[in-house]
C-alpha atoms as a PDB file:
ATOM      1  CA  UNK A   1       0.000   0.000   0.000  1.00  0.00           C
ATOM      2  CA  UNK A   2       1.797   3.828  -1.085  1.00  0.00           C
ATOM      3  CA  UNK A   3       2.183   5.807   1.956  1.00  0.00           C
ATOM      4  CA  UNK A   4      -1.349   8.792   2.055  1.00  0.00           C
ATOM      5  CA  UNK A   5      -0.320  12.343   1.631  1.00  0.00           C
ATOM      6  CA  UNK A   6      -0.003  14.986   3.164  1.00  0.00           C
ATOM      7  CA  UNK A   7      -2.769  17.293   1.872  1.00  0.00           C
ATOM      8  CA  UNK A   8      -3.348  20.705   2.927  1.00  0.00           C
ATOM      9  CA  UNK A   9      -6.678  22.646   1.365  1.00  0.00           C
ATOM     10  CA  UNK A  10      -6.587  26.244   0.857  1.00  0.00           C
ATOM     11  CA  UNK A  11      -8.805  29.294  -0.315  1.00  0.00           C
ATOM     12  CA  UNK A  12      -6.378  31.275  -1.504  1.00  0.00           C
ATOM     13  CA  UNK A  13      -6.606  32.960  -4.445  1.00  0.00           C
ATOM     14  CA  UNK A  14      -5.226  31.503  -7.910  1.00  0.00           C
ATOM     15  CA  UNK A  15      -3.114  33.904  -9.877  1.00  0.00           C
ATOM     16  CA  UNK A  16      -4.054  32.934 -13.624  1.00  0.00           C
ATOM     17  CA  UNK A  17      -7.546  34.582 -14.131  1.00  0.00           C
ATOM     18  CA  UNK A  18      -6.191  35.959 -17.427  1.00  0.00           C
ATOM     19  CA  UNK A  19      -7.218  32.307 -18.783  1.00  0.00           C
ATOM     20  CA  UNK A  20      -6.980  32.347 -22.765  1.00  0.00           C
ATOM     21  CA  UNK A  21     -10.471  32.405 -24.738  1.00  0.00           C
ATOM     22  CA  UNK A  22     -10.194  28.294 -25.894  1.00  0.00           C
ATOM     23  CA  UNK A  23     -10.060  27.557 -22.124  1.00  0.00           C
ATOM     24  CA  UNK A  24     -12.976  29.348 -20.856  1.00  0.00           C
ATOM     25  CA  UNK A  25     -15.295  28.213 -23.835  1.00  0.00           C
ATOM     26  CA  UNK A  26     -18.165  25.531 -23.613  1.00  0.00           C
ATOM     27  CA  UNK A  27     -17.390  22.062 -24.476  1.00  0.00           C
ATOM     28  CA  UNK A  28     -18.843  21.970 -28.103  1.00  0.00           C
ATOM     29  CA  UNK A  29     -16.555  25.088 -29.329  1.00  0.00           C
ATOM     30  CA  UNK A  30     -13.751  24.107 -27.372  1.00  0.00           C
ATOM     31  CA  UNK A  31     -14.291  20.843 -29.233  1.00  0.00           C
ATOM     32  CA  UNK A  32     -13.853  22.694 -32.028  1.00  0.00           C
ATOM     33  CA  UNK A  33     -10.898  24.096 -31.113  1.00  0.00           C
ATOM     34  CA  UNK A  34      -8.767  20.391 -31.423  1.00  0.00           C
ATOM     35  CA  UNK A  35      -9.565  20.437 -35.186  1.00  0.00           C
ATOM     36  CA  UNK A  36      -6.905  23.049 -35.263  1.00  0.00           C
ATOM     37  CA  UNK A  37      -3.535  22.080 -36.537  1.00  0.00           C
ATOM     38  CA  UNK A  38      -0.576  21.521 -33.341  1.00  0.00           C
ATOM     39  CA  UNK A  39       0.664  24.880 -34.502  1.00  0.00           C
ATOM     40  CA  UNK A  40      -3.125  26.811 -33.729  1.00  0.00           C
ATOM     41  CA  UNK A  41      -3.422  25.381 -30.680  1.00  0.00           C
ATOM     42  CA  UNK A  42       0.778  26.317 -29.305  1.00  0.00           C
ATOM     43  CA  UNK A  43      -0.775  29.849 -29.888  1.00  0.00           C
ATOM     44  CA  UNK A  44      -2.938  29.601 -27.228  1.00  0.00           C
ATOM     45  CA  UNK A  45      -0.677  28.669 -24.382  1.00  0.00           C
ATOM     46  CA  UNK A  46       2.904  26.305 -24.385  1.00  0.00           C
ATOM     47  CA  UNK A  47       4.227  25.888 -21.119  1.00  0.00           C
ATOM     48  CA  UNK A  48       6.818  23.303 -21.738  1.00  0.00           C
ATOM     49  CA  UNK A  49      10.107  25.421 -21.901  1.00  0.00           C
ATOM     50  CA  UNK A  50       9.142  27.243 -18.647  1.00  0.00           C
ATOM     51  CA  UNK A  51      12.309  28.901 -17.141  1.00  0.00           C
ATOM     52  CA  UNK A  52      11.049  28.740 -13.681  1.00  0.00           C
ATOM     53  CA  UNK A  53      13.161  27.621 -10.706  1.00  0.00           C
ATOM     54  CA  UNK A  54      12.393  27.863  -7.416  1.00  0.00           C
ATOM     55  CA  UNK A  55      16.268  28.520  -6.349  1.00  0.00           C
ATOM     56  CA  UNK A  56      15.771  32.036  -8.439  1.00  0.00           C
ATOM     57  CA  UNK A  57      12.102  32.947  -7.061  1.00  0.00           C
ATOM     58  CA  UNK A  58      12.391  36.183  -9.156  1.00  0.00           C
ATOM     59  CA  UNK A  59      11.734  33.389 -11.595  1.00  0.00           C
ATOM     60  CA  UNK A  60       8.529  32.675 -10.054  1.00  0.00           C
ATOM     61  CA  UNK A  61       7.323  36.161 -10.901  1.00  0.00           C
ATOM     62  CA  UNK A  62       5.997  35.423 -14.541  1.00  0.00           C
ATOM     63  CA  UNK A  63       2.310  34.886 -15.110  1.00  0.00           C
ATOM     64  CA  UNK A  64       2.409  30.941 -15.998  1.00  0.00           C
ATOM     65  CA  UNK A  65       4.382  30.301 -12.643  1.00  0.00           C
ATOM     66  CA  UNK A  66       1.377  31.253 -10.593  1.00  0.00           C
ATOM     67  CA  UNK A  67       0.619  27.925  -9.379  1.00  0.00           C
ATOM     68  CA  UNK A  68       4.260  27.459  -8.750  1.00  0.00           C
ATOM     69  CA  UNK A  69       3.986  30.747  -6.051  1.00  0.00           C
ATOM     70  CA  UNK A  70       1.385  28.785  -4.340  1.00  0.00           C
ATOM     71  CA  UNK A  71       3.222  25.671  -4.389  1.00  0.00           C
ATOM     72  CA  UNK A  72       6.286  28.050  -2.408  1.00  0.00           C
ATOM     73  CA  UNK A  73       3.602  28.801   0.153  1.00  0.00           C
ATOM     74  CA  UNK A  74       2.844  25.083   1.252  1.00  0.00           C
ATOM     75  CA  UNK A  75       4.662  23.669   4.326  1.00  0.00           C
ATOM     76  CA  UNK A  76       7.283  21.656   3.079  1.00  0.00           C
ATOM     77  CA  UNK A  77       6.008  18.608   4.457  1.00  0.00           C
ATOM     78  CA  UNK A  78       2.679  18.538   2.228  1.00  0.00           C
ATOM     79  CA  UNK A  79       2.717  16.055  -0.684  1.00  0.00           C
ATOM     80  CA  UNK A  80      -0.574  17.224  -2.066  1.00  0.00           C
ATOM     81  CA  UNK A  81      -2.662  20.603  -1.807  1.00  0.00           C
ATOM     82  CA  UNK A  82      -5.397  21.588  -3.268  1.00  0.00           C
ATOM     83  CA  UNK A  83      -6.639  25.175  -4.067  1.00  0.00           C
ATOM     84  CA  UNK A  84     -10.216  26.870  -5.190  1.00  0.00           C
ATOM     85  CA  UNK A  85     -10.205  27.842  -8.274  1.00  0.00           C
ATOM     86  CA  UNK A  86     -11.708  31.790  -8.195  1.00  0.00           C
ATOM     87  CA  UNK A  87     -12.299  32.401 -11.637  1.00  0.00           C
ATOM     88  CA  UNK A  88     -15.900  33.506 -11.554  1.00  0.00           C
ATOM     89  CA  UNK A  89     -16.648  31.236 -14.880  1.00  0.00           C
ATOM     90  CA  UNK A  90     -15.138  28.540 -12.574  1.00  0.00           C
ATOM     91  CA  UNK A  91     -17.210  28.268  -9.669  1.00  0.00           C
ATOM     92  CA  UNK A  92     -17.395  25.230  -8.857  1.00  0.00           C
ATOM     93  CA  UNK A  93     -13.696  24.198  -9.675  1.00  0.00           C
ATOM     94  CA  UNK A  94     -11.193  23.006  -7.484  1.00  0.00           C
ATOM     95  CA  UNK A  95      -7.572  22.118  -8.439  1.00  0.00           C
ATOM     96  CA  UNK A  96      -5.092  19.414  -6.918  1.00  0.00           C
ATOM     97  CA  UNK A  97      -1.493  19.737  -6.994  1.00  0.00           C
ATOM     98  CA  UNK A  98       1.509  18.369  -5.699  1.00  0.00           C
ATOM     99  CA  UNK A  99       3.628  20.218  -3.141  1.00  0.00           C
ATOM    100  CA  UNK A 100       6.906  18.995  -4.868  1.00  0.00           C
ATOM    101  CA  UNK A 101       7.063  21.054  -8.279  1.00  0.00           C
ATOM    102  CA  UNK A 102       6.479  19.348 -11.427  1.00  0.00           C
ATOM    103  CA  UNK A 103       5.335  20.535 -14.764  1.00  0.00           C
ATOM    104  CA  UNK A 104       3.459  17.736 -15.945  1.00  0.00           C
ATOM    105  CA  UNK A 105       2.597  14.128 -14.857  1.00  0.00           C
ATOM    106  CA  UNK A 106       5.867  12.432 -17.096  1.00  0.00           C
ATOM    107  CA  UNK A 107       7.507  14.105 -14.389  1.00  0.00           C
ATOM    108  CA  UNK A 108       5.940  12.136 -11.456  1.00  0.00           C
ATOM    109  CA  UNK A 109       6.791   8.610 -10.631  1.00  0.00           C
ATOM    110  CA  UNK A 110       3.766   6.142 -10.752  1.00  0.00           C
ATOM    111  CA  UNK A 111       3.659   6.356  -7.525  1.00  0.00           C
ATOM    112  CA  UNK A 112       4.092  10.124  -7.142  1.00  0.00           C
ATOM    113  CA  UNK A 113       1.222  10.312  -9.786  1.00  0.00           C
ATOM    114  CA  UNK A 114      -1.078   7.811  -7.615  1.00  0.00           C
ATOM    115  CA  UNK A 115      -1.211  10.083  -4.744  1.00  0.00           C
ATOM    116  CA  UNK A 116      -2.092  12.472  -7.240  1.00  0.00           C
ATOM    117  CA  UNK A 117      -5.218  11.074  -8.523  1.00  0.00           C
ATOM    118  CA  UNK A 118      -6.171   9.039  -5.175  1.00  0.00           C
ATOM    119  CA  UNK A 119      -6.020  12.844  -3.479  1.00  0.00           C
ATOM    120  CA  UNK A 120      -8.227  14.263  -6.476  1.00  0.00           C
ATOM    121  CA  UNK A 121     -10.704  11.454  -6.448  1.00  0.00           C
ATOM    122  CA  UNK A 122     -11.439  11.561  -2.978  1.00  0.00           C
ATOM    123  CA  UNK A 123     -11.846  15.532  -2.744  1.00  0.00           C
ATOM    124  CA  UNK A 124     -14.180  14.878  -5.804  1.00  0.00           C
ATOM    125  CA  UNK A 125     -16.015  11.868  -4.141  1.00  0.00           C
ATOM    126  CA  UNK A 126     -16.153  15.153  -1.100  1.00  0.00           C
ATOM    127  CA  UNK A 127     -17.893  17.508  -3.388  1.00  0.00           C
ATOM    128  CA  UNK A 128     -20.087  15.802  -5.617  1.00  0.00           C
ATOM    129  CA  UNK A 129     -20.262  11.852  -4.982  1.00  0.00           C
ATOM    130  CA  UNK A 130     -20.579   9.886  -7.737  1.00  0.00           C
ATOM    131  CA  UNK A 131     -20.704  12.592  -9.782  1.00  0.00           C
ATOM    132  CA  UNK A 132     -17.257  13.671  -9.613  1.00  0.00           C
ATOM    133  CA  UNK A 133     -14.725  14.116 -12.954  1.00  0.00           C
ATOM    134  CA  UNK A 134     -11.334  15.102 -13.263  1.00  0.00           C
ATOM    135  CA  UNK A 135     -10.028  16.968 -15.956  1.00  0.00           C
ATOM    136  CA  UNK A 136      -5.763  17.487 -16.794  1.00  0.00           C
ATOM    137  CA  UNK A 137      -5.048  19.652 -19.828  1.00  0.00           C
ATOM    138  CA  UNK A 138      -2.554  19.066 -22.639  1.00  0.00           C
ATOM    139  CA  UNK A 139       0.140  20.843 -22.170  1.00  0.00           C
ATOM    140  CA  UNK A 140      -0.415  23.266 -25.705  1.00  0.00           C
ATOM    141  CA  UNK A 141      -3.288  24.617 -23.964  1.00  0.00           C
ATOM    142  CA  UNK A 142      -2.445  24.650 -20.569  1.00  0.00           C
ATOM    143  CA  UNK A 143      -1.719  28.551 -18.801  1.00  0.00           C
ATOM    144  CA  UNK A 144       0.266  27.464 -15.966  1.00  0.00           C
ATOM    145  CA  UNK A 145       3.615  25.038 -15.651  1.00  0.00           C
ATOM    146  CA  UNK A 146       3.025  23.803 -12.500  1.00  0.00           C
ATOM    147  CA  UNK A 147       1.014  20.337 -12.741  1.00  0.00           C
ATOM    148  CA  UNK A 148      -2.375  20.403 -11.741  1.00  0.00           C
ATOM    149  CA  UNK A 149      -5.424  18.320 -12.186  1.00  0.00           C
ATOM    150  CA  UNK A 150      -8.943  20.230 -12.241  1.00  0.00           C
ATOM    151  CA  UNK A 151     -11.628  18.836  -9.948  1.00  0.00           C
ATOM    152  CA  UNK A 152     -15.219  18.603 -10.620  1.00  0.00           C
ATOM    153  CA  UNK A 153     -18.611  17.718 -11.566  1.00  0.00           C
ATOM    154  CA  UNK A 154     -18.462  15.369 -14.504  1.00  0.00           C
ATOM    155  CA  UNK A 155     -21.077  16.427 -17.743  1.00  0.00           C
ATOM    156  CA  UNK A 156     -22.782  13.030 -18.782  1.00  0.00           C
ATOM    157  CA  UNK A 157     -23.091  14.161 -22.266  1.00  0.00           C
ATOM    158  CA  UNK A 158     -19.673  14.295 -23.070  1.00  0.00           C
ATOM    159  CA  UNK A 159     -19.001  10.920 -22.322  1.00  0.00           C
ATOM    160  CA  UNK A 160     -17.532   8.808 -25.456  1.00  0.00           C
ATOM    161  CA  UNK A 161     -15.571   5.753 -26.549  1.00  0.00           C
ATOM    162  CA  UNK A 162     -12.847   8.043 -27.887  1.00  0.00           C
ATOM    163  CA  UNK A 163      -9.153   6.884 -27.118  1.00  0.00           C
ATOM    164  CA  UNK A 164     -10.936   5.078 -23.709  1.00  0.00           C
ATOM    165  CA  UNK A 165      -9.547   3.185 -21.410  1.00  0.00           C
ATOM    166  CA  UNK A 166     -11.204   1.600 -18.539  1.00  0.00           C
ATOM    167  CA  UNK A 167      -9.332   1.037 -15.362  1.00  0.00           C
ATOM    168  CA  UNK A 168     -10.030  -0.206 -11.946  1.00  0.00           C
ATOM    169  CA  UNK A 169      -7.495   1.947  -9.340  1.00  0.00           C
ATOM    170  CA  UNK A 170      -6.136   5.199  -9.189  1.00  0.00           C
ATOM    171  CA  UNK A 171      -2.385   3.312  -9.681  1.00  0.00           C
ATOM    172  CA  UNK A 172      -3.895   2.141 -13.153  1.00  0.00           C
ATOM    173  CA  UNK A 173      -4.682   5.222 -14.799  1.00  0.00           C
ATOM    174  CA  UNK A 174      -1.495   5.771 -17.715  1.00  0.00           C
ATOM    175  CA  UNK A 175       0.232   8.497 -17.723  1.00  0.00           C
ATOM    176  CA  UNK A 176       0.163  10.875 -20.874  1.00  0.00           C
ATOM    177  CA  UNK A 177       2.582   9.192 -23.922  1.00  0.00           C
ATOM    178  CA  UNK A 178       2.831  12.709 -25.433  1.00  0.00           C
ATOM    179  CA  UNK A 179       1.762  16.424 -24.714  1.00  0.00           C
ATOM    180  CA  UNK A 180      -1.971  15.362 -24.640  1.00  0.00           C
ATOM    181  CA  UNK A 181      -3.820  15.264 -21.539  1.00  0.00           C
ATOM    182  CA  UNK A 182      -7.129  12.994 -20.285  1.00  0.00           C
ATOM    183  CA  UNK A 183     -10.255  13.496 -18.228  1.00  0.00           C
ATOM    184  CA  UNK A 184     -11.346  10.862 -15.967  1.00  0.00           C
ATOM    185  CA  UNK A 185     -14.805   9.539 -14.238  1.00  0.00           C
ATOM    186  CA  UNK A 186     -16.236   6.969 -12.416  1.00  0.00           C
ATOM    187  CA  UNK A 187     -18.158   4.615 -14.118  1.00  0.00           C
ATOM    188  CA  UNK A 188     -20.003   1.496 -12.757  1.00  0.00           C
ATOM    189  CA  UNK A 189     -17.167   0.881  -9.896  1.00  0.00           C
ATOM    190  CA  UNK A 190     -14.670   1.498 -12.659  1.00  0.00           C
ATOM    191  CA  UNK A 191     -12.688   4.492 -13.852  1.00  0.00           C
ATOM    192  CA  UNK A 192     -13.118   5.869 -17.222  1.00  0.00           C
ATOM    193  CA  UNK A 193     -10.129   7.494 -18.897  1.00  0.00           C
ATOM    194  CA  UNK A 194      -9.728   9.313 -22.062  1.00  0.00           C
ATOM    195  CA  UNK A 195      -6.761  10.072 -23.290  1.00  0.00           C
ATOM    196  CA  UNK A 196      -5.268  11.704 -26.016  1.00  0.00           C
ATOM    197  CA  UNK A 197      -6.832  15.076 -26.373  1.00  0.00           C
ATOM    198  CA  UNK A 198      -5.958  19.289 -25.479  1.00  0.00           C
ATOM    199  CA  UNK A 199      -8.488  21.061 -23.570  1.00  0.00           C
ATOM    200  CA  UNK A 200     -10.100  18.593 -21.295  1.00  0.00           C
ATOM    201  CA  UNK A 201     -11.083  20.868 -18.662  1.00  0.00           C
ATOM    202  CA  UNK A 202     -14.292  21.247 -20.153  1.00  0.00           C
ATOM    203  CA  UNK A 203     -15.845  18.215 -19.570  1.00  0.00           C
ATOM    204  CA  UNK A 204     -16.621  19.551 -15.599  1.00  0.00           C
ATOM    205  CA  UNK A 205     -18.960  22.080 -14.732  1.00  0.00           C
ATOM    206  CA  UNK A 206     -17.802  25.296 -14.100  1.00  0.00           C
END
């Protein structure tokens, strides 16, 4: 059995409300949005060659390291945090994270990654039962470097059979083979995850 986390839960206010337009869209347009060519969608956000370092925090001070600032603020023995997301077009939104900073889930060991959903699940399972979803964005789209996995009420009439894979634990779920990302849900005692796509956010409520 992995060791359970530390987690720590927080109201304080995110730091990326400047969210580009394909993020805060509904799910049909942002839909849309991945019939764009790879090049389209690296306008919208690329956080990959982040210079951020936590050694220089001056380096902290650009606009995709705000998670990263919030990270800094954690006790340095929490594994796993989790903040509120304040966007007013995200009200219902929550966001887990890991204390340790990583900027996407490749990063993570399996078992580092674990944590990470077991954490998210069960603040989900907190908030909205069976009815929870989480949601990690490709990292084209995503605003911020630090890795983060949205929490919150799954919408039924997105679900597909579209690059699914069905899973049984949290230590099951793959990580990402590229710089897609996947939303996940409980289905039927079983956890549905669909990979391979950009803006999965949208698949929660706001």
């Amino acid at each position: 059995m992995l060791p359970q986390p530390t987690i720590s839960s927080t109201m304080r206010p995110l730091e990326y409300n400047g969210t580009p337009a394909g993020i805060l869209m509904n799910h049909s347009i942002a839909r849309a949005f991945l019939g764009l060519p790879l090049a389209g969608l690296a306008l919208l956000a690329d956080v990959r060659n982040c210079g951020c370092d936590t050694s220089r925090p001056e380096s902290l001070e650009a606009r995709e390291c705000g998670l990263c600032r919030e990270a800094e603020k954690q006790p340095a023995g929490i594994g796993i945090f989790f903040l509120k997301d304040i966007n007013p077009r995200k009200a219902n939104r929550w966001l887990a994270l890991p204390r340790a900073h990583k900027h996407n889930l490749l990063e993570m060991t399996r078992e580092e990654r674990t944590a990470l959903w077991e954490a998210a699940i069960a603040k989900g399972k907190e908030l909205w039962g069976d009815g929870w979803g989480l949601a990690f964005n490709g990292n084209l789209v995503r605003t911020q470097c630090h890795a983060h996995l949205h929490i919150g009420k799954f919408l039924p009439a997105v679900e597909n059979d579209r690059n699914l894979r069905v899973v049984k634990l949290a230590a099951d779920i793959p990580a990402p083979e590229d710089d897609s990302g996947m939303w996940v849900h409980p289905v039927d005692g079983k956890l549905h995850v669909h990979l391979g796509e950009q803006i999965c956010e949208t698949t929660l409520l706001r």
